[in-house]
PDB file of N, CA and C in Angstrom:
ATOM      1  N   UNK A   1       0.826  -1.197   0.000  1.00  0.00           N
ATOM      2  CA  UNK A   1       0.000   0.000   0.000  1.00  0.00           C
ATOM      3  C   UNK A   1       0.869   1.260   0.000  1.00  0.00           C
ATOM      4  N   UNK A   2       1.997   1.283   0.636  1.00  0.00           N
ATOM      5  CA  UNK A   2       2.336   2.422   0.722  1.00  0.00           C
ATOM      6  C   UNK A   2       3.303   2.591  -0.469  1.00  0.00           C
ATOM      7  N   UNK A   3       3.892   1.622  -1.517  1.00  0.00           N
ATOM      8  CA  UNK A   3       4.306   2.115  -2.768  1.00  0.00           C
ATOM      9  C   UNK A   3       3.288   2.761  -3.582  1.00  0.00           C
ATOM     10  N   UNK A   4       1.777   2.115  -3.766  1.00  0.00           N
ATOM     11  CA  UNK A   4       1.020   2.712  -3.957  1.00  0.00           C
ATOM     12  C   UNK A   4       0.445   4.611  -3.899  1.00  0.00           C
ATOM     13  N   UNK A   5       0.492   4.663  -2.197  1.00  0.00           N
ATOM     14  CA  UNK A   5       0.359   5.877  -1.921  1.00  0.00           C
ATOM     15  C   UNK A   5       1.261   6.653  -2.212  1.00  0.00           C
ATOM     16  N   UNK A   6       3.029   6.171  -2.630  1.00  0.00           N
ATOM     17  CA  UNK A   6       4.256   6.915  -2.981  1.00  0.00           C
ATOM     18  C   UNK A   6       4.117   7.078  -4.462  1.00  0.00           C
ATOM     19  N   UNK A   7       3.665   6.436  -5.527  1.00  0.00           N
ATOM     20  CA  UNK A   7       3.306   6.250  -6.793  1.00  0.00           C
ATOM     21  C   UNK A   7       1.843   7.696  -6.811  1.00  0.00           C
ATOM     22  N   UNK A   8       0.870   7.439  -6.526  1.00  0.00           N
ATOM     23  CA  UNK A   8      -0.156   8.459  -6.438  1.00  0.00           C
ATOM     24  C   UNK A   8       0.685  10.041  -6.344  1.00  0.00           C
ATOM     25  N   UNK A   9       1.298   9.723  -5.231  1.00  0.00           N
ATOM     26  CA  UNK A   9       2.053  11.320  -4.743  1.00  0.00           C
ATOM     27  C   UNK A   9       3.122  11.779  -5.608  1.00  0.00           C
ATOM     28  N   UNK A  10       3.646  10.980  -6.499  1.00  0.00           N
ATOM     29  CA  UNK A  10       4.285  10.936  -7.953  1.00  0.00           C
ATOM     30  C   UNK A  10       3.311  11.676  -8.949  1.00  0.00           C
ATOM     31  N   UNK A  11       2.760  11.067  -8.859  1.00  0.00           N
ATOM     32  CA  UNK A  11       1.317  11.303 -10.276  1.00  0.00           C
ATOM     33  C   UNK A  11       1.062  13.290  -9.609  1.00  0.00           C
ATOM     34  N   UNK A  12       0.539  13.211  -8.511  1.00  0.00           N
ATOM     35  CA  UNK A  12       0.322  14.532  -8.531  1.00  0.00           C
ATOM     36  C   UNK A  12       1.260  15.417  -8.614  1.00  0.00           C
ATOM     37  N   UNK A  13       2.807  15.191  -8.330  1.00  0.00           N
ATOM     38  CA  UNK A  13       3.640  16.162  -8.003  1.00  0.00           C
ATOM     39  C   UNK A  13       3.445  16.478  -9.441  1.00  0.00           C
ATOM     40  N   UNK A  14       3.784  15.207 -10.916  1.00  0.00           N
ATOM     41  CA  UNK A  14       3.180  15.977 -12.061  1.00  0.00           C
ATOM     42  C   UNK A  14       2.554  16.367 -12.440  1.00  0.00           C
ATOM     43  N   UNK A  15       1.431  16.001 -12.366  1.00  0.00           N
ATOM     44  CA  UNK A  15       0.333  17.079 -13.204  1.00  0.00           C
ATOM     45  C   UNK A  15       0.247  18.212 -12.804  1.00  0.00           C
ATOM     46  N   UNK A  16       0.656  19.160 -11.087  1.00  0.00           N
ATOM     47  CA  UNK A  16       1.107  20.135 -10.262  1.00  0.00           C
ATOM     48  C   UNK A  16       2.179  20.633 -11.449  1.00  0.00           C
ATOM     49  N   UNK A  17       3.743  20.229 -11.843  1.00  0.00           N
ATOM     50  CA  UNK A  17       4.178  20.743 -12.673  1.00  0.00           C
ATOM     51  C   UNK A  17       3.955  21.031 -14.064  1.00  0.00           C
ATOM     52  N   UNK A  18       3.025  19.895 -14.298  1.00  0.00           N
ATOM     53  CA  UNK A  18       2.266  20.347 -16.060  1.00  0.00           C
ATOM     54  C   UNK A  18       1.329  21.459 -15.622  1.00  0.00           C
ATOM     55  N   UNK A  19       0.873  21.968 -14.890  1.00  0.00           N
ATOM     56  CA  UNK A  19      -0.158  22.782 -14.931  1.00  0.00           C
ATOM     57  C   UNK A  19       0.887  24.008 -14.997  1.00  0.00           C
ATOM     58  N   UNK A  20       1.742  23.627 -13.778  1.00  0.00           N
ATOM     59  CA  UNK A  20       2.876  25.524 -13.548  1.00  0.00           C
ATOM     60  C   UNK A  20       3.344  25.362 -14.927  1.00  0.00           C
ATOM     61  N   UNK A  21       3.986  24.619 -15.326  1.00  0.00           N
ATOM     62  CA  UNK A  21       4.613  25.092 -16.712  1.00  0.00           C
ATOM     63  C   UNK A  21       3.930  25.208 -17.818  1.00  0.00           C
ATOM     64  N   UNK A  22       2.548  24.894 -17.890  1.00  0.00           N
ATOM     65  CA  UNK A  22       1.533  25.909 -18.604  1.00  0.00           C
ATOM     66  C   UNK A  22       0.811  26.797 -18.365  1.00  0.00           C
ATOM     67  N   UNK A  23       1.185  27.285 -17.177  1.00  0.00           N
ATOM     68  CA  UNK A  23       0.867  28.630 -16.506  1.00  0.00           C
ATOM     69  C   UNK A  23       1.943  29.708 -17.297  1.00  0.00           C
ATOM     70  N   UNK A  24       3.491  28.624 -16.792  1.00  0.00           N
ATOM     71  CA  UNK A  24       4.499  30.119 -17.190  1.00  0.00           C
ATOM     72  C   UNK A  24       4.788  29.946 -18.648  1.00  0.00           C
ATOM     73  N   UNK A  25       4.014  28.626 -19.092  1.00  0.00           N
ATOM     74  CA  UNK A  25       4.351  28.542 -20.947  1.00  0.00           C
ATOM     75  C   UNK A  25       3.436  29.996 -21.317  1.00  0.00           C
ATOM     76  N   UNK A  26       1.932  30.357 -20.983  1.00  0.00           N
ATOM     77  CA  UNK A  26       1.559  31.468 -21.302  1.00  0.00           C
ATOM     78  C   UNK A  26       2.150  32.697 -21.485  1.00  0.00           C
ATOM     79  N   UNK A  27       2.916  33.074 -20.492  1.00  0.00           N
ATOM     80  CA  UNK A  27       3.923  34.207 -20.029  1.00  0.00           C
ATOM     81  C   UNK A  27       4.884  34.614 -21.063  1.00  0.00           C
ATOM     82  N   UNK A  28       5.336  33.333 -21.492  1.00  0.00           N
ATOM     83  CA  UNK A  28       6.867  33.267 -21.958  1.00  0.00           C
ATOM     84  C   UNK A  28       6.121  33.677 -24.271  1.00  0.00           C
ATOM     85  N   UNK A  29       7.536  33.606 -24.444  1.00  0.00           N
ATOM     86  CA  UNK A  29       7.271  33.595 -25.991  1.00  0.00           C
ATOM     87  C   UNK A  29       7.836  32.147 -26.083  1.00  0.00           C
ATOM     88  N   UNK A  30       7.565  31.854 -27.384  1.00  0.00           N
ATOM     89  CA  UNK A  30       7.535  30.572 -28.507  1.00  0.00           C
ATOM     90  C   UNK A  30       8.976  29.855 -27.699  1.00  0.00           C
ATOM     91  N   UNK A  31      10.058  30.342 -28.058  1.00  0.00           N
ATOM     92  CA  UNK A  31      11.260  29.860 -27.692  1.00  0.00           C
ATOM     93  C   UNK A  31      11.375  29.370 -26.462  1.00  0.00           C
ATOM     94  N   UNK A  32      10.936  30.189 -25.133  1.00  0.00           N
ATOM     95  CA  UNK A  32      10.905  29.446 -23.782  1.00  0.00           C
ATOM     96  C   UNK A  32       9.885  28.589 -23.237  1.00  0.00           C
ATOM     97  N   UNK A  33       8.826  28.870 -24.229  1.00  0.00           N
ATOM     98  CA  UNK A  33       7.960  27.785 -24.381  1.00  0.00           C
ATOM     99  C   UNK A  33       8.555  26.133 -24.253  1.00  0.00           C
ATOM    100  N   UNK A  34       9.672  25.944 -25.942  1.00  0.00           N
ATOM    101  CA  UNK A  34      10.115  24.896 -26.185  1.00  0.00           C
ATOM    102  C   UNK A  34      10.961  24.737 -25.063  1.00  0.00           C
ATOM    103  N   UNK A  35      11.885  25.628 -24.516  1.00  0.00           N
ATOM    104  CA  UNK A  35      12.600  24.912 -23.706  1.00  0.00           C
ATOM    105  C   UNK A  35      12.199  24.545 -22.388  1.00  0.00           C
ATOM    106  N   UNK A  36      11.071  24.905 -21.669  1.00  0.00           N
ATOM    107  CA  UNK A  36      10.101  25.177 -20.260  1.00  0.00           C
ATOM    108  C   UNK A  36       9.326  23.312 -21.142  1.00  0.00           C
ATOM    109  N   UNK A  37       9.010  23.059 -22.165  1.00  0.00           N
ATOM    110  CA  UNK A  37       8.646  21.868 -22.800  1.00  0.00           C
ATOM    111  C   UNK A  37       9.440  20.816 -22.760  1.00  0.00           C
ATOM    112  N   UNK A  38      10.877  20.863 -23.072  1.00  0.00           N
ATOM    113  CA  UNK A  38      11.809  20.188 -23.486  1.00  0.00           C
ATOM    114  C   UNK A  38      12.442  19.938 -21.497  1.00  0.00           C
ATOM    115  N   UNK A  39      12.336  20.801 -21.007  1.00  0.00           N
ATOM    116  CA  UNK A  39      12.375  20.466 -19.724  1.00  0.00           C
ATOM    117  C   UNK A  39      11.742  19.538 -18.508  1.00  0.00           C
ATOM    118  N   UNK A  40      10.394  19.831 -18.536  1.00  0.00           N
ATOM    119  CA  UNK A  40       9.459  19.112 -18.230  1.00  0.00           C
ATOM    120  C   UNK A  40       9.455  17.172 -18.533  1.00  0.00           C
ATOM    121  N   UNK A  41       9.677  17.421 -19.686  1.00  0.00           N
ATOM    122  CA  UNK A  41       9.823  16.026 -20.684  1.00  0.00           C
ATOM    123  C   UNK A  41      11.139  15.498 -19.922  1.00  0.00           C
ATOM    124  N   UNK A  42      12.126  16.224 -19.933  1.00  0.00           N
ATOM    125  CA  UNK A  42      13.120  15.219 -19.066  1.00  0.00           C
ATOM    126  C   UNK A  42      13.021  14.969 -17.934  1.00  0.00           C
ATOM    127  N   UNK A  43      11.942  15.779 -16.757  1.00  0.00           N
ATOM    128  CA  UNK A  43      11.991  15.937 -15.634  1.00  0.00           C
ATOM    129  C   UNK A  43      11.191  14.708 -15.310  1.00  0.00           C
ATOM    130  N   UNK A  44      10.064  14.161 -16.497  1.00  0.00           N
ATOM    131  CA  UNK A  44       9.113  12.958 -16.589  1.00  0.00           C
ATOM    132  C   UNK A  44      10.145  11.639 -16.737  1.00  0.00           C
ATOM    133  N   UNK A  45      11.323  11.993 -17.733  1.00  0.00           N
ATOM    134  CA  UNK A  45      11.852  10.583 -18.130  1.00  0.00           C
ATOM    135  C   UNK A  45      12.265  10.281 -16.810  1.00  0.00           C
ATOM    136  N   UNK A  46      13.254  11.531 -16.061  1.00  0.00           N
ATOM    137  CA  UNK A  46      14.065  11.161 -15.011  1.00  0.00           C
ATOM    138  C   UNK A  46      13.235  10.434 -13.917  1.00  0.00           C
ATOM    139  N   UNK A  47      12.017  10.504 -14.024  1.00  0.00           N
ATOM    140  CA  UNK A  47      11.177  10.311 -12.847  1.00  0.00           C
ATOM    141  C   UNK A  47      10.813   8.684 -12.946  1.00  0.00           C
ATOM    142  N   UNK A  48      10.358   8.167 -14.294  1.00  0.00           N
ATOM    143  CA  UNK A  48       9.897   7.262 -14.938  1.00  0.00           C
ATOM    144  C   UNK A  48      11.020   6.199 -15.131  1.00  0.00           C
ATOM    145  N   UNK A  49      12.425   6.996 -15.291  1.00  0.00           N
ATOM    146  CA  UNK A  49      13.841   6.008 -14.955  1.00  0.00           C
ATOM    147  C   UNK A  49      13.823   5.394 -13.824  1.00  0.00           C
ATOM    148  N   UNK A  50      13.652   6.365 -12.421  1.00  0.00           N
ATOM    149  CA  UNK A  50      14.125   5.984 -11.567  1.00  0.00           C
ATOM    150  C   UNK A  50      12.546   5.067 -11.119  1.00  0.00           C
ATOM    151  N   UNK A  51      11.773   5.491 -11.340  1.00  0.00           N
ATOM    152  CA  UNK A  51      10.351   4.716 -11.139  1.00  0.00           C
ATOM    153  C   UNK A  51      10.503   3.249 -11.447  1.00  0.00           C
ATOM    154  N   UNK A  52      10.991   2.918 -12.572  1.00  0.00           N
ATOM    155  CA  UNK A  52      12.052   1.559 -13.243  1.00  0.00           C
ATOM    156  C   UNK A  52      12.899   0.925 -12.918  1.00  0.00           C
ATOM    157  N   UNK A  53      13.782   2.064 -12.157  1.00  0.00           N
ATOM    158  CA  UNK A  53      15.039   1.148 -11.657  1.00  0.00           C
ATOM    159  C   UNK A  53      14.490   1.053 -10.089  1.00  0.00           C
ATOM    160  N   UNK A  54      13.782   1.738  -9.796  1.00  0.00           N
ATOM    161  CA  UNK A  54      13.273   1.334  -8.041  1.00  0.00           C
ATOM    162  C   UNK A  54      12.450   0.057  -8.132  1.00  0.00           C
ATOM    163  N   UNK A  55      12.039  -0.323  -8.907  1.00  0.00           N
ATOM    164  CA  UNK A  55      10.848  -1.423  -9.100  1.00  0.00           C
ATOM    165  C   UNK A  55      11.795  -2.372  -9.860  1.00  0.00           C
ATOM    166  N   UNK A  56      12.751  -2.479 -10.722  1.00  0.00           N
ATOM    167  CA  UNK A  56      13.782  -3.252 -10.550  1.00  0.00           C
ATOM    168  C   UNK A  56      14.106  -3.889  -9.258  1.00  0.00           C
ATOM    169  N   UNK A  57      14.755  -2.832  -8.869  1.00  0.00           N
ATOM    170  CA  UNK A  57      15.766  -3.543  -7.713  1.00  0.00           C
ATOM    171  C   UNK A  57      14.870  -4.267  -6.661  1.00  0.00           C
ATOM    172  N   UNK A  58      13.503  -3.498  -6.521  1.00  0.00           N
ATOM    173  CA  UNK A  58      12.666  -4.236  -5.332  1.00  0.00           C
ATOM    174  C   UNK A  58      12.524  -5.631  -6.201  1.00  0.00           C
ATOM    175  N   UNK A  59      12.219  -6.311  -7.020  1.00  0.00           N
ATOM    176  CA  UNK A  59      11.959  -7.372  -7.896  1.00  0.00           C
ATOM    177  C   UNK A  59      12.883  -8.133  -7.705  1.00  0.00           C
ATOM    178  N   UNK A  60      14.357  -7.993  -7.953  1.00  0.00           N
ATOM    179  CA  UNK A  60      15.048  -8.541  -8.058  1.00  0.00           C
ATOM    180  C   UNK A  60      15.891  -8.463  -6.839  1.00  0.00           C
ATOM    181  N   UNK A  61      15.719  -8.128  -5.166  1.00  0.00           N
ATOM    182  CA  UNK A  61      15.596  -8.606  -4.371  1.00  0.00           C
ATOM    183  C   UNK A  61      14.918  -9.102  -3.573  1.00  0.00           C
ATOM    184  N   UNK A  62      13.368  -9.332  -4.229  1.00  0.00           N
ATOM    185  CA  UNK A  62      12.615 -10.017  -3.390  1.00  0.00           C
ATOM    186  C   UNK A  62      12.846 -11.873  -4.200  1.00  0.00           C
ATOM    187  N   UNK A  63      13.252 -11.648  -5.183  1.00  0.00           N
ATOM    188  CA  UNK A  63      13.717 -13.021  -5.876  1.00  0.00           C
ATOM    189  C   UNK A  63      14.659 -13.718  -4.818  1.00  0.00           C
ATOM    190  N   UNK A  64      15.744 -13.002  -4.255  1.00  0.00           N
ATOM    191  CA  UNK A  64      16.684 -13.534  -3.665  1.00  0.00           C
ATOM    192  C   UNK A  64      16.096 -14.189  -2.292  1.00  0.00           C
ATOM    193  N   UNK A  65      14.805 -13.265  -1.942  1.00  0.00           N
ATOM    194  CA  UNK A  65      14.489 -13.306  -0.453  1.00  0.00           C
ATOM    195  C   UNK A  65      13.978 -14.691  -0.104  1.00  0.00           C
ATOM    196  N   UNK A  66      14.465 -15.412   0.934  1.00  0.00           N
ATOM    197  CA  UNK A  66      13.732 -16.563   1.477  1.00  0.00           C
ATOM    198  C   UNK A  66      12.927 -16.837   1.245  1.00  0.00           C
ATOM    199  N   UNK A  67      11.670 -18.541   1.034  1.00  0.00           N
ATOM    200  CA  UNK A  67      10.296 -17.960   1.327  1.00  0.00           C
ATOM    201  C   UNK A  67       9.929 -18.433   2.450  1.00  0.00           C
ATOM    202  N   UNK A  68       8.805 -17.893   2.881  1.00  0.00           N
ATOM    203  CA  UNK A  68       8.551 -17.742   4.029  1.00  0.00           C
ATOM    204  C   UNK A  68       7.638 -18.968   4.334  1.00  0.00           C
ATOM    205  N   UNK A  69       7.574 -19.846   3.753  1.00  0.00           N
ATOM    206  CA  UNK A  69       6.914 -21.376   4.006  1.00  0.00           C
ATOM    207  C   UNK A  69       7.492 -22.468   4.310  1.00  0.00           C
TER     208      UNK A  69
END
């Protein structure tokens, strides 16, 4: 449950930053647009990497783990 509730609190911290950076995409012209865009997008991969490699490693040490029967 509580990867769950850590996954949820993921989900909102983004859509919280898709909203600000189409708040300040309004503000800005064309050019800081793309890069306030091009930013965001990595800030998702980086998130979605480590989202991958955390759920890796839990996987592939619960393989190792005893069982409990």
């Amino acid at each position: 449950m509580l990867l769950h509730d850590f996954l949820r609190l993921k989900l909102y911290v983004v859509f919280l930053l898709a909203k600000v950076t189409e708040k300040i995409a309004d503000w800005l012209s064309f050019e800081k647009i793309i890069v306030c865009y091009l930013s965001f997008l990595l800030y998702i991969m980086i998130l979605w990497f480590s989202f991958c490699n955390e759920l890796y490693l839990r996987l592939k040490i619960s393989s190792f783990a005893p069982n409990s029967s």
